[in-house]
Structure formats: C-alpha cells, structure tokens
N, C-alpha and C. Protein backbone atom coordinates (compact mmCIF):
# COMPACT_ATOMS: atom_id res chain seq x y z
N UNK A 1 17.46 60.83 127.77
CA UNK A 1 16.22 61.27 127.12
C UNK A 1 15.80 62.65 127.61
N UNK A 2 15.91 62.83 128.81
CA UNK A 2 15.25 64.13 129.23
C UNK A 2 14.05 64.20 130.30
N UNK A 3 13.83 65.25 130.88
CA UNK A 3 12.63 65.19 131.57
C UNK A 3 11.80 65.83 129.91
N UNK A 4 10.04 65.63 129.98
CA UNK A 4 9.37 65.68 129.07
C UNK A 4 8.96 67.22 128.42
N UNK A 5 9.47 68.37 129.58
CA UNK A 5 9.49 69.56 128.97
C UNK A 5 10.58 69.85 127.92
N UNK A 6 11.44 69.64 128.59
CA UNK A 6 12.99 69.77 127.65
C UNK A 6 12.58 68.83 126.06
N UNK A 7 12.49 67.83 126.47
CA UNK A 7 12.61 67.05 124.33
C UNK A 7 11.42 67.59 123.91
N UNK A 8 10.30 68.18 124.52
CA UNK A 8 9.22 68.92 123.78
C UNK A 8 9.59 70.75 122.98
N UNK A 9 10.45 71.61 124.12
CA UNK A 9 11.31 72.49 123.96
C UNK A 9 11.99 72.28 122.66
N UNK A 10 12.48 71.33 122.78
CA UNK A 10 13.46 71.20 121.32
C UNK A 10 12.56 71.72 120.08
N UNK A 11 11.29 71.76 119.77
CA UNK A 11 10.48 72.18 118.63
C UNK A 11 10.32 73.66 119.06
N UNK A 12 11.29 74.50 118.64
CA UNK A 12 10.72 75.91 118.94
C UNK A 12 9.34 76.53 118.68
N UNK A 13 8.38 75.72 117.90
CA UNK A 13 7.16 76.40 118.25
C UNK A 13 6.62 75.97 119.29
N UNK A 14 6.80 74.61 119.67
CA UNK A 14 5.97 73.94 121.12
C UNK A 14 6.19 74.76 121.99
N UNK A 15 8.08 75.40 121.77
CA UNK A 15 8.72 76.25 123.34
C UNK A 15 7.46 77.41 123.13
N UNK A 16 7.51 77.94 122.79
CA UNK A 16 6.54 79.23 122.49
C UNK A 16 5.37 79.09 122.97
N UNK A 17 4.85 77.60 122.62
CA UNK A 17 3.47 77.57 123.31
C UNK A 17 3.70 77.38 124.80
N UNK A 18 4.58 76.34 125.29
CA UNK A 18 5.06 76.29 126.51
C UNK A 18 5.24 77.48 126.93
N UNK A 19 5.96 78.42 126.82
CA UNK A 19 5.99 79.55 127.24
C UNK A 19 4.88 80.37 127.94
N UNK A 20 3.82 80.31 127.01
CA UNK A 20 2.55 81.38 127.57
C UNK A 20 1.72 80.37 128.10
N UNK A 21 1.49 79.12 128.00
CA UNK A 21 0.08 78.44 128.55
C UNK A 21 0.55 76.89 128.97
N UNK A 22 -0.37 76.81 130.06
CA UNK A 22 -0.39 75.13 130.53
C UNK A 22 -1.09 74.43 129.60
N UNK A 23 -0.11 72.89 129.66
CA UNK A 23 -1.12 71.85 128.95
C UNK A 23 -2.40 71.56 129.37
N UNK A 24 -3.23 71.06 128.64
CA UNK A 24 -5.13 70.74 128.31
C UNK A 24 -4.69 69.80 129.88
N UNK A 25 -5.60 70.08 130.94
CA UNK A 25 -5.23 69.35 132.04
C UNK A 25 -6.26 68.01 131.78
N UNK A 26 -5.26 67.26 132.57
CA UNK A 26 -5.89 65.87 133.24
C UNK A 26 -6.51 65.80 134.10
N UNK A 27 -8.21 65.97 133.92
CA UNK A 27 -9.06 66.24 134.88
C UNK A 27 -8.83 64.71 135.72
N UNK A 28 -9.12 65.32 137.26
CA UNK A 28 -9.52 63.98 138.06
C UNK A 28 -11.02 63.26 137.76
N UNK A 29 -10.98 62.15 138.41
CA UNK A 29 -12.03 61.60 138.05
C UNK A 29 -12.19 60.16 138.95
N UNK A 30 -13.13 60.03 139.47
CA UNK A 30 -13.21 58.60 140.55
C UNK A 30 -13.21 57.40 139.92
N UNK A 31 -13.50 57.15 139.04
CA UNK A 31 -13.04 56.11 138.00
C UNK A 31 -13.02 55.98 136.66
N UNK A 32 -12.38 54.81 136.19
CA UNK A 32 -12.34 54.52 134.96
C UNK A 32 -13.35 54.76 133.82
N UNK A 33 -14.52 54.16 134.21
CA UNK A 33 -15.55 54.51 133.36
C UNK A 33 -15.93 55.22 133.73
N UNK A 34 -16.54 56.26 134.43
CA UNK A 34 -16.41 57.42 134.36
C UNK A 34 -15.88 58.08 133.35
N UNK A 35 -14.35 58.20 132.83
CA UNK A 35 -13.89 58.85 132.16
C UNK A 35 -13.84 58.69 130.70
N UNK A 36 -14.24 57.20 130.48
CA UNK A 36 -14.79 56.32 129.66
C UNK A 36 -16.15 57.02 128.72
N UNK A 37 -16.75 57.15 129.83
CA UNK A 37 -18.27 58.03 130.09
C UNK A 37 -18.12 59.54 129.31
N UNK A 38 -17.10 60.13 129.78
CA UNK A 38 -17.41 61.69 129.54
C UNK A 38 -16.73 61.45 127.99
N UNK A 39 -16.01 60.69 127.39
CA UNK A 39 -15.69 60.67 126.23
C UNK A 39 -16.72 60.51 125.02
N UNK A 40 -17.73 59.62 125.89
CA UNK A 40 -18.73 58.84 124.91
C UNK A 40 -19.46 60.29 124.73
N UNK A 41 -19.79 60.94 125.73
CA UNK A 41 -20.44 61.81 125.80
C UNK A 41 -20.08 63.20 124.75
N UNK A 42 -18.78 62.84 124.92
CA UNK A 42 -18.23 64.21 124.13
C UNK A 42 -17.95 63.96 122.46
N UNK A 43 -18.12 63.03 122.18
CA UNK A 43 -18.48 62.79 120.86
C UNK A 43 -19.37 63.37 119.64
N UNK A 44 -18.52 64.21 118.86
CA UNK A 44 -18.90 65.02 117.93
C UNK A 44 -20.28 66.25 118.39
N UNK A 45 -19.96 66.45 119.96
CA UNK A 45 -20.41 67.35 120.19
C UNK A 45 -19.47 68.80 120.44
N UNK A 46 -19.62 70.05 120.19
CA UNK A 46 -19.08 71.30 121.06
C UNK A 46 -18.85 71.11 122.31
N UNK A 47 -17.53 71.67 122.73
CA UNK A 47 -16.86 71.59 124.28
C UNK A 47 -18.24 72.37 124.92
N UNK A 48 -18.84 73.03 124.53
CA UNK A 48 -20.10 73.75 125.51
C UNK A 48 -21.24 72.66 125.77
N UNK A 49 -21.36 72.07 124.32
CA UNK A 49 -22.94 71.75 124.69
C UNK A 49 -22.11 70.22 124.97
N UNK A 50 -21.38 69.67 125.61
CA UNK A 50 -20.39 68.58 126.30
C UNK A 50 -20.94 68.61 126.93
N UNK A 51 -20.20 69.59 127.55
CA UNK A 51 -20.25 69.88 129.36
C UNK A 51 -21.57 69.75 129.84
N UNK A 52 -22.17 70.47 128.51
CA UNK A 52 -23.98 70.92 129.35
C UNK A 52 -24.48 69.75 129.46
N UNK A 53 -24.08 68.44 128.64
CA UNK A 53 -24.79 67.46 128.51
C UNK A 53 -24.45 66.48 130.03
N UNK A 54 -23.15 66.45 129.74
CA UNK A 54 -22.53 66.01 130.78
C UNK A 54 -22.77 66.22 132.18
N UNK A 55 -23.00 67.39 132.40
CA UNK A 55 -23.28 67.91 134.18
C UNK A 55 -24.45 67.28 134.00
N UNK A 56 -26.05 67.38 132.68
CA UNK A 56 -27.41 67.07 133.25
C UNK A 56 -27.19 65.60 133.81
N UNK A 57 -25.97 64.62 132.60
CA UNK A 57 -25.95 64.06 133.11
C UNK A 57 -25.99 63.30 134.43
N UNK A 58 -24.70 63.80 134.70
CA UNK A 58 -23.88 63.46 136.15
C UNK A 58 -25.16 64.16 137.57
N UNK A 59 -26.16 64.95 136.94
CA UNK A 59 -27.06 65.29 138.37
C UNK A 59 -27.93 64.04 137.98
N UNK A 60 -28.23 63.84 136.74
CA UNK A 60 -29.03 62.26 137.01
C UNK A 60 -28.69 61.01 137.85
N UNK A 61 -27.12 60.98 137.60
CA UNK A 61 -26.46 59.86 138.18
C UNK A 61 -26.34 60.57 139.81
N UNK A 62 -26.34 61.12 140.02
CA UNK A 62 -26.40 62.20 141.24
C UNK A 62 -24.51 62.23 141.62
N UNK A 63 -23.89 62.54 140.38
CA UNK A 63 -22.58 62.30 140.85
C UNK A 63 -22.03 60.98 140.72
N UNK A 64 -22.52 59.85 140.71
CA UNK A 64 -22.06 58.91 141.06
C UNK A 64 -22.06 57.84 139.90
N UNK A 65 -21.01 58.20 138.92
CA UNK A 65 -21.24 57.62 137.57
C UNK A 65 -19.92 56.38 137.56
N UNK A 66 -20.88 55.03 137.25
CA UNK A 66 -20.41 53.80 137.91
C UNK A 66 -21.02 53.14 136.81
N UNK A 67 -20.83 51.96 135.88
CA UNK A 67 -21.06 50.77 135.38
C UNK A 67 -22.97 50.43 136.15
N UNK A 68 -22.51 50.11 137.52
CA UNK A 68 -23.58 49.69 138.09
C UNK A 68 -24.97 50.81 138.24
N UNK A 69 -24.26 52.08 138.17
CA UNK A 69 -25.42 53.21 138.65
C UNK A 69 -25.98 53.89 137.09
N UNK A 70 -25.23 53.09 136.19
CA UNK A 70 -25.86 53.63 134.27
C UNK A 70 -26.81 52.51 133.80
N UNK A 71 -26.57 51.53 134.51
CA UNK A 71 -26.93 50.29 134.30
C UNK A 71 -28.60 50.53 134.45
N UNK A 72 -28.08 50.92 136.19
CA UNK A 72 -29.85 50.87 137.31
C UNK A 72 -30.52 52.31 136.69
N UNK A 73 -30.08 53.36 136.31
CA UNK A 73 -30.27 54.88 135.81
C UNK A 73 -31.63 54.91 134.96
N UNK A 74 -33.02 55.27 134.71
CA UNK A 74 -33.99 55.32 134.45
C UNK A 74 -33.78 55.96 132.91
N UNK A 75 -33.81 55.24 131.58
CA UNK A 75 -33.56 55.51 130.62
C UNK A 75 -34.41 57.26 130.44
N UNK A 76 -35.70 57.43 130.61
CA UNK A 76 -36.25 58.85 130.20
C UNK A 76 -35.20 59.77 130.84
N UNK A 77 -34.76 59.53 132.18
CA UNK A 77 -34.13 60.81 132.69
C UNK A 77 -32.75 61.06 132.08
N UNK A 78 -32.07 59.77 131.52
CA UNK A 78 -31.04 59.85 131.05
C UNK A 78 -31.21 60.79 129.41
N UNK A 79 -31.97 59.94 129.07
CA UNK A 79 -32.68 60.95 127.74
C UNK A 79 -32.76 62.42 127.60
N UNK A 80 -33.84 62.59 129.16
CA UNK A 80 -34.16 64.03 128.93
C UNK A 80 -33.23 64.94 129.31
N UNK A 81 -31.84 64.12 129.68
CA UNK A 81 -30.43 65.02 130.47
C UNK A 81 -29.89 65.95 128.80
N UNK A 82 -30.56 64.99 127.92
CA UNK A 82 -29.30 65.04 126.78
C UNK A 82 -29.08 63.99 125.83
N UNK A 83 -28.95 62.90 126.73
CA UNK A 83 -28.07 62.11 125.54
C UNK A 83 -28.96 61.66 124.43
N UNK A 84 -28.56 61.07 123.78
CA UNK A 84 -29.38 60.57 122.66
C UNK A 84 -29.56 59.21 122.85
N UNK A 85 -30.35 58.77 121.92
CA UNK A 85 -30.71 56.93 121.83
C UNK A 85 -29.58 56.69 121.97
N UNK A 86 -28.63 56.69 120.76
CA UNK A 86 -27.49 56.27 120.47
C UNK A 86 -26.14 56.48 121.85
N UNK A 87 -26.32 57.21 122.38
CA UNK A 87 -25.25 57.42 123.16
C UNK A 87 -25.64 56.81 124.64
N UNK A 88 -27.06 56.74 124.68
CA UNK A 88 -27.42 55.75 125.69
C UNK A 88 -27.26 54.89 125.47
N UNK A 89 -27.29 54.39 124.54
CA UNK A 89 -27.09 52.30 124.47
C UNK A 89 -25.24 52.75 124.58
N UNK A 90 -24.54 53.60 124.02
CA UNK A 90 -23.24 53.58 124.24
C UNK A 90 -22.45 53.32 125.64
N UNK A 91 -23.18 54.35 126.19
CA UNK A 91 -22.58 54.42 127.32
C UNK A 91 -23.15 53.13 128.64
N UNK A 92 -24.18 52.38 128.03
CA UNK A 92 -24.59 50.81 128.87
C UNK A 92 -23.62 49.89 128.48
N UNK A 93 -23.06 49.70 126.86
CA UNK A 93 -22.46 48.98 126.72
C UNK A 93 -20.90 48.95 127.02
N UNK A 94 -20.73 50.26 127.29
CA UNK A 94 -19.27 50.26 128.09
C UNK A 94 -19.32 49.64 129.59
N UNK A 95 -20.71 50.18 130.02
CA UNK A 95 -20.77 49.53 131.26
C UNK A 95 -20.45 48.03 131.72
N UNK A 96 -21.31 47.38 130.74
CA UNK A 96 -21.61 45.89 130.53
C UNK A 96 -20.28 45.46 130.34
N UNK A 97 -19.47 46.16 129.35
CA UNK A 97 -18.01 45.77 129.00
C UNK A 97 -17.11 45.54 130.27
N UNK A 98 -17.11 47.10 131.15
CA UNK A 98 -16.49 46.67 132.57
C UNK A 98 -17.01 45.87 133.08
N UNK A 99 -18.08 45.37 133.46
CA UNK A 99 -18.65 44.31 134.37
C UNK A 99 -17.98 42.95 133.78
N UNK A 100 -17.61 43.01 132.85
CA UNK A 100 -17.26 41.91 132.09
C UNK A 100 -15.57 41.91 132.33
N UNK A 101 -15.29 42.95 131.59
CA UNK A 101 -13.72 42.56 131.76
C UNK A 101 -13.18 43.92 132.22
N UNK A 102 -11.91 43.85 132.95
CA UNK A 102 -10.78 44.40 133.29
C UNK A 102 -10.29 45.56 132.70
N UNK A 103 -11.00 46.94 132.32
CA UNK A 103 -10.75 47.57 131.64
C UNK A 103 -10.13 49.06 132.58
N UNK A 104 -9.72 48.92 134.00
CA UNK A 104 -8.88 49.67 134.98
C UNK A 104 -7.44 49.96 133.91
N UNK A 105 -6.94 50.93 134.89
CA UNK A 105 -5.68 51.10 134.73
C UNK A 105 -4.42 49.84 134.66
N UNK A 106 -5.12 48.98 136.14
CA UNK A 106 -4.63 47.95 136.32
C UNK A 106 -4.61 46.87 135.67
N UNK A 107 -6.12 46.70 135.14
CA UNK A 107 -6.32 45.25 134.27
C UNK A 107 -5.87 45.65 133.06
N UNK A 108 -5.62 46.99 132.13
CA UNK A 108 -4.94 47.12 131.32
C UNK A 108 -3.43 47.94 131.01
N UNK A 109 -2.51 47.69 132.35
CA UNK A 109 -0.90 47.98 132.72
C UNK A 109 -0.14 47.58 131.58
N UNK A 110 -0.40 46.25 130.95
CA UNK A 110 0.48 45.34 130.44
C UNK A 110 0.50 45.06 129.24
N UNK A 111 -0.69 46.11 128.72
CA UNK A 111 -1.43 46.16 127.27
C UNK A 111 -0.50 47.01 126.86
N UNK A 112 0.11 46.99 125.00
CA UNK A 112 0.90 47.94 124.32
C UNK A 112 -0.70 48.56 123.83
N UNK A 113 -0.59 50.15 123.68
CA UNK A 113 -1.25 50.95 123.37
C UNK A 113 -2.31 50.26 122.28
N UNK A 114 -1.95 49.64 121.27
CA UNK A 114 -2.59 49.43 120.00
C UNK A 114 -3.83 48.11 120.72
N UNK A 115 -3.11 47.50 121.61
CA UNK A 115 -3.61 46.18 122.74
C UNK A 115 -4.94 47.01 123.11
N UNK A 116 -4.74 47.86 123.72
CA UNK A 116 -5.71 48.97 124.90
C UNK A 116 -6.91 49.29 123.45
N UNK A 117 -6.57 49.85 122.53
CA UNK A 117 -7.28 50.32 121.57
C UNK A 117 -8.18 49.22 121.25
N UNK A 118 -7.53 48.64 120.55
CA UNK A 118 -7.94 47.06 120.20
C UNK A 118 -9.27 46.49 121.26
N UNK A 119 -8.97 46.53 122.39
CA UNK A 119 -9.80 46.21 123.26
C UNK A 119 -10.79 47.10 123.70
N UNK A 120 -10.43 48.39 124.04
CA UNK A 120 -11.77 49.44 123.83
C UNK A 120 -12.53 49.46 123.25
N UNK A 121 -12.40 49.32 121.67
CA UNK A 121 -13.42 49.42 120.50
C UNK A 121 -13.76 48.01 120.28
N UNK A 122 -13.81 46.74 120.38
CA UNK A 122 -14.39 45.69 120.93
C UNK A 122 -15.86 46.12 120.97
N UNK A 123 -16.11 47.54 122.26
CA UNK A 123 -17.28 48.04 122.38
C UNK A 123 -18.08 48.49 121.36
N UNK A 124 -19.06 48.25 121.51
CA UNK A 124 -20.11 48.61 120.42
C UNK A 124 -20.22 50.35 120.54
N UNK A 125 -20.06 51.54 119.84
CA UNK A 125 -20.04 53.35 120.19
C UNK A 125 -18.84 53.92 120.95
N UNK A 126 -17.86 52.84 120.99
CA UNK A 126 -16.04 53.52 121.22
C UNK A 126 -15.10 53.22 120.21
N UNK A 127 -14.75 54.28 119.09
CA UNK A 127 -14.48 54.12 118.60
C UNK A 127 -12.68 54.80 118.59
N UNK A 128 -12.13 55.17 117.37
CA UNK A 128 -10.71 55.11 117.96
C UNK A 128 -10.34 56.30 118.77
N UNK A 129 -11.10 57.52 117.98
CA UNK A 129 -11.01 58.75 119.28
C UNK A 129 -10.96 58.41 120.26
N UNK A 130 -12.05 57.52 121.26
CA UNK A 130 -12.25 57.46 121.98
C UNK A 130 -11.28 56.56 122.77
N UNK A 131 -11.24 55.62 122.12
CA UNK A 131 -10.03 54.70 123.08
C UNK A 131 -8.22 55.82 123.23
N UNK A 132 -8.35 56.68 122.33
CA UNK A 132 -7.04 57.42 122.32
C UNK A 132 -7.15 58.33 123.48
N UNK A 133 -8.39 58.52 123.56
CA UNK A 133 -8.69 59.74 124.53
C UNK A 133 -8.46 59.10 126.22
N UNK A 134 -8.86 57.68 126.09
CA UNK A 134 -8.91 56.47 127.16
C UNK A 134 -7.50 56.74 127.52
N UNK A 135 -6.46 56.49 126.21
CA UNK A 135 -5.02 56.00 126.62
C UNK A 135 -4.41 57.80 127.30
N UNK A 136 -4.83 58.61 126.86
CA UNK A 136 -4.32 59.81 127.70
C UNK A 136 -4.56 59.90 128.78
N UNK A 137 -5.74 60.17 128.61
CA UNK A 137 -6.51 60.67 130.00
C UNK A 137 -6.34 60.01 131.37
N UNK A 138 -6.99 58.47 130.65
CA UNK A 138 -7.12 57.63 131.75
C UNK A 138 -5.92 56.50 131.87
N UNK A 139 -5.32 55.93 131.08
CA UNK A 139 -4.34 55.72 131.33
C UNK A 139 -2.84 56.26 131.73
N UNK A 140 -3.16 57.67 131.11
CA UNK A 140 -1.74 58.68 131.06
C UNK A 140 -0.63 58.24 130.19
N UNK A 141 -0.87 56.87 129.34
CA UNK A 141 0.16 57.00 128.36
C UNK A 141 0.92 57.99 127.76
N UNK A 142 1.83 58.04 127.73
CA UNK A 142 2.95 59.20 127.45
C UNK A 142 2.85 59.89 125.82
N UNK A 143 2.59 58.41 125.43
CA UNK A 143 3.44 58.93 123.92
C UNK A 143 2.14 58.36 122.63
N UNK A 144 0.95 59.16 122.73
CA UNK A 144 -0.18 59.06 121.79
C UNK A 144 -0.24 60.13 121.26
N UNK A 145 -0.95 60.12 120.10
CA UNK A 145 -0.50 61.32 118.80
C UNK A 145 -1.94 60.92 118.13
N UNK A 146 -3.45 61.65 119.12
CA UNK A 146 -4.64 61.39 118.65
C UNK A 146 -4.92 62.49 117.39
N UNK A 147 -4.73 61.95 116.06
CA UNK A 147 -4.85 62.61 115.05
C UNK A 147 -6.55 62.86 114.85
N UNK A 148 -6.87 61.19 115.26
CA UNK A 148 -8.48 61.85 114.94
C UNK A 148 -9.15 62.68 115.30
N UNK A 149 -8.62 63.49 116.39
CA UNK A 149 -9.39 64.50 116.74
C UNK A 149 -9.21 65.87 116.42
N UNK A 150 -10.35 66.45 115.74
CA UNK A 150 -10.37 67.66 114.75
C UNK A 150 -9.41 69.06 115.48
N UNK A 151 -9.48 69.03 116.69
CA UNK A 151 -8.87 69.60 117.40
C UNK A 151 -7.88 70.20 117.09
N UNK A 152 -6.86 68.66 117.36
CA UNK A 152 -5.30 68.76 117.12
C UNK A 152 -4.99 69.25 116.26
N UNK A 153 -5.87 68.25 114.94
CA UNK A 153 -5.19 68.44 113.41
C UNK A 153 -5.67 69.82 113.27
N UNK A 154 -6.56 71.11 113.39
CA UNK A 154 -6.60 72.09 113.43
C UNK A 154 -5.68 72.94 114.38
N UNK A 155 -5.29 72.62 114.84
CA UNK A 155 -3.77 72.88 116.50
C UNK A 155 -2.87 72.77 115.59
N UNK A 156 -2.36 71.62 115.21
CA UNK A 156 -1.48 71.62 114.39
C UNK A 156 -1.10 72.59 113.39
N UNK A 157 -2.20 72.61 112.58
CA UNK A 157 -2.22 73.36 111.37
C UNK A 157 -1.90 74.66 111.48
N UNK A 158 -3.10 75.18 112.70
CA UNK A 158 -2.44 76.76 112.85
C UNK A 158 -0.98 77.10 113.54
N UNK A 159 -0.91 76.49 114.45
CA UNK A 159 0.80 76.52 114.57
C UNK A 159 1.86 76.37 114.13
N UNK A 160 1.76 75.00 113.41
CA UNK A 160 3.09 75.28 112.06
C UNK A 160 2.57 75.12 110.50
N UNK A 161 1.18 75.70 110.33
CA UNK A 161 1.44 75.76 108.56
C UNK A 161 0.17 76.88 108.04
N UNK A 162 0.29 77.82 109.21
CA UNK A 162 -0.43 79.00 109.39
C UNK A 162 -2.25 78.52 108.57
N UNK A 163 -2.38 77.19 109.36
CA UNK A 163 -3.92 77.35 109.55
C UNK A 163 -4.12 76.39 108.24
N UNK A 164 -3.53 76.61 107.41
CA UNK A 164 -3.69 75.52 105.81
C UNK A 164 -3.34 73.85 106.37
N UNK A 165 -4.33 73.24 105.74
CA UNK A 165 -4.32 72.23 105.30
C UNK A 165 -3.04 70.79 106.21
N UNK A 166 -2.68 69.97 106.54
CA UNK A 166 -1.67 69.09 106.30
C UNK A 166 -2.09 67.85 106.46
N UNK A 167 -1.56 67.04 105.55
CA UNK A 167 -1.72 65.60 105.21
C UNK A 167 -1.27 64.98 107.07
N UNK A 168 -2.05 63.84 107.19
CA UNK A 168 -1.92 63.20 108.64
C UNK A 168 -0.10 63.00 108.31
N UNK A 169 0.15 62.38 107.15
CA UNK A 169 1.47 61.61 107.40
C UNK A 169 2.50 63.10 107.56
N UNK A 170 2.08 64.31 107.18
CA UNK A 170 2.95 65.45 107.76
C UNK A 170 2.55 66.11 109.25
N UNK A 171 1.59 65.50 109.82
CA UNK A 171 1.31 66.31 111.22
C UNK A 171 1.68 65.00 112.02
N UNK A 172 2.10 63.67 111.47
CA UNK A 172 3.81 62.70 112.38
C UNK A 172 4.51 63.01 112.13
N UNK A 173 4.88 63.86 110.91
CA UNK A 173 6.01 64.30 110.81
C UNK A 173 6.57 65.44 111.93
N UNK A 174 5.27 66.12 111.87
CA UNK A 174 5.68 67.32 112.60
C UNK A 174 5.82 66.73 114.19
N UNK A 175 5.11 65.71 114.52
CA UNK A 175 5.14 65.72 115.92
C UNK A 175 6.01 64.92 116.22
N UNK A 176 6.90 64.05 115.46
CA UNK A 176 8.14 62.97 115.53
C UNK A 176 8.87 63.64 116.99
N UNK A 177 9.73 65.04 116.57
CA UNK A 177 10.55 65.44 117.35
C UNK A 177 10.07 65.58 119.33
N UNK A 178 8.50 64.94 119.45
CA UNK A 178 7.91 64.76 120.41
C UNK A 178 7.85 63.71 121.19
N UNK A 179 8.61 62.84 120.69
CA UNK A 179 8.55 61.45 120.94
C UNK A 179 9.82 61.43 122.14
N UNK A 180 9.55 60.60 123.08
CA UNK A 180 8.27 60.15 123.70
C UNK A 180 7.72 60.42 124.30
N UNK A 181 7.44 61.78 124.64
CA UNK A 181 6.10 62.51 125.29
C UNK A 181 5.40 63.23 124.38
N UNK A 182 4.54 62.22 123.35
CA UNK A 182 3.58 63.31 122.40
C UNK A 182 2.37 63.80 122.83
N UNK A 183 1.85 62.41 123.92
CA UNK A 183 0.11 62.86 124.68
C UNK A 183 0.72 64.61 125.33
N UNK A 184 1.72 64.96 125.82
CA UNK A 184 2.30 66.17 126.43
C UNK A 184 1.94 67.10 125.75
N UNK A 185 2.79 66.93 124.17
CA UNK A 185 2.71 67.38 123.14
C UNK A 185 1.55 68.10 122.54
N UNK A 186 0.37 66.83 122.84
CA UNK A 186 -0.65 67.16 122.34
C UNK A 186 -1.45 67.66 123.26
N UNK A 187 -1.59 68.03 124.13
CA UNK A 187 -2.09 68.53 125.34
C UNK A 187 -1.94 70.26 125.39
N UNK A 188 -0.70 70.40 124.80
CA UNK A 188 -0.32 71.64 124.64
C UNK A 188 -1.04 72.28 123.66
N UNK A 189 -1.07 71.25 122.50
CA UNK A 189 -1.60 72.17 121.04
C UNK A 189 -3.03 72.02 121.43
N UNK A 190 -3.47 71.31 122.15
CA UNK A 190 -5.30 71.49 122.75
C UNK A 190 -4.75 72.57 123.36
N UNK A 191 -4.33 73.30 124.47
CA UNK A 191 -4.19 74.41 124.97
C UNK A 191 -4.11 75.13 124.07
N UNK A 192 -3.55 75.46 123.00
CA UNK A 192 -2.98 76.56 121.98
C UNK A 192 -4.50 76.94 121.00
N UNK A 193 -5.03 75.19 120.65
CA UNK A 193 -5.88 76.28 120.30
C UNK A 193 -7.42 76.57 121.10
N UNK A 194 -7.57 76.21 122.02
CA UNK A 194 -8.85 76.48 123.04
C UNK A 194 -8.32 77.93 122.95
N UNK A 195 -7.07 78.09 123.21
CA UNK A 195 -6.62 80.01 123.81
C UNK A 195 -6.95 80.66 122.02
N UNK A 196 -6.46 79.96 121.56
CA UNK A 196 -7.31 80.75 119.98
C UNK A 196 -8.59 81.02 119.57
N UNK A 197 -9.58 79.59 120.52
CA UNK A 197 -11.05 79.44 119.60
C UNK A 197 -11.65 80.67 119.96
C-alpha cells in the first residue's frame, strides 16, 4: 500500500499541494469532548468568529472543558461568551451523552466509521459534519472524505475544476485515488484552500 504520502502523491495535483504546504493540523486537545465541543461550536460559523467564540468560551470554563465543568458552567456566562440558546443546549447534551455512554477513543476503537457516526448524531445538535469532524480529529480515522463541509467541496473545486461547480458523486470520484488515507487527503485541500482564502 504505501506509507500515506506516497498513494496521496500519486494525484499530481495533491503532489503540488504537498509540495508547498502542511496538512490542516491535528490540534491537541485534553479530551474527547472537548473536541466534541469545539466542533459544536464551529458550526456554520467563520474560522474567525469560531475561534472568538471559542476562546470566550474556554476562559468561562477557565480552560477546563469537561462534560462535568459544561454541565456545572453558569448558563448567562456561557451565553454572554457567544454561544447561542441553541448551541448551549448542544453542547450539554453532548455532555449528558458522555456521562452516559462511552464515546472516548477507546469506548469507540471497535466501531466501523458509519457505527461512530451513527452513534454521535444519536445526539440531539451533532449532526453529520460533526461526527465526521469527530472521526478525524478525534479519532484520527484514516480514510473519511467529509463532503459536508463547504470547505472541502470548495478545496476541491478550485484545485481540480478551476473553482466551478462538481457534483458530490465527482468530488469521490476525484478523491478515490486517496484511498486509504483520504482524512490526509482532506487535510491537505483544507490547507490549500485556507492558503487561498
């Protein structure tokens, strides 16, 4: 098969992007929900006003963003960080979800991807972005091909069909030759076009 640079190489435009820029990194993060967390958060918002939301967040939680510490977290301050109604009840009910079940790396090892999905969105405000974003990030699954996110399919587009248009079933097409490192794949074309926006 290859190490995961080489079968990505094989698509001479990926090499090209490989060439000038690192893939969209895999931020660290102290846990699961946590990362769970910054997704909910980043939902159909701008990578700017994310972040902004996100840090007021995380000084509310004082850093310490836990199931148990969103739970105990004083709804106004969470409010006045940013989030909205809606993304506050989101981000409790992920909480409630971990307290409940096994949603680690560990308690979900043994899950096939569609398993992991399946069980993410269970949650009431995680929807499939979000569990895809779960299986990269936080799981590191290898081989996910998150179309829903406007991102890519704009990544895509400008890299191989100069910015026009492509049907989902042609941007698997295009990313087939990625298999089985497409989360790689797609990590890159988030790099390609952040260096464009």
């Amino acid at each position: 098969m290859g190490d995961p640079e080489t079968v990505l190489r094989r698509d001479p435009v990926l090499a090209a992007v490989i060439d000038r820029l690192e893939p969209h990194p895999l931020e660290p993060f102290d846990c699961e929900y946590e990362r769970l967390c910054v997704s909910i958060v980043n939902q159909q918002l701008s990578t700017a006003s994310a972040r902004a939301v996100r840090e007021r967040v995380f000084d509310v939680l004082e850093g310490d963003v836990r199931p148990e510490t969103v739970l105990a977290a004083d709804d106004e301050a969470l409010l006045e960080a940013g989030l909205s109604g809606q993304k506050l009840e989101y981000v409790r009910n992920a909480a409630r979800a971990f307290r409940e079940r096994d949603l680690t790396r560990e308690g979900l090892a043994d899950r096939s991807n569609a398993a992991v999905v399946d069980e993410l969105t269970r949650i009431r405000g995680v929807g499939e972005w979000t569990a895809r974003m779960y299986l990269i990030f936080v799981l590191e699954r290898p081989d996910v091909l998150p179309l829903g996110d406007l991102a890519i399919r704009r990544g895509i587009e400008q890299l191989y069909n100069d910015g026009e248009t492509l049907t989902r079933v042609e941007m698997r097409e295009t990313a087939e030759p990625w298999r089985p490192y497409r989360s790689l794949g797609t990590r890159y074309v988030w790099a390609a076009y952040e260096a464009d926006d």
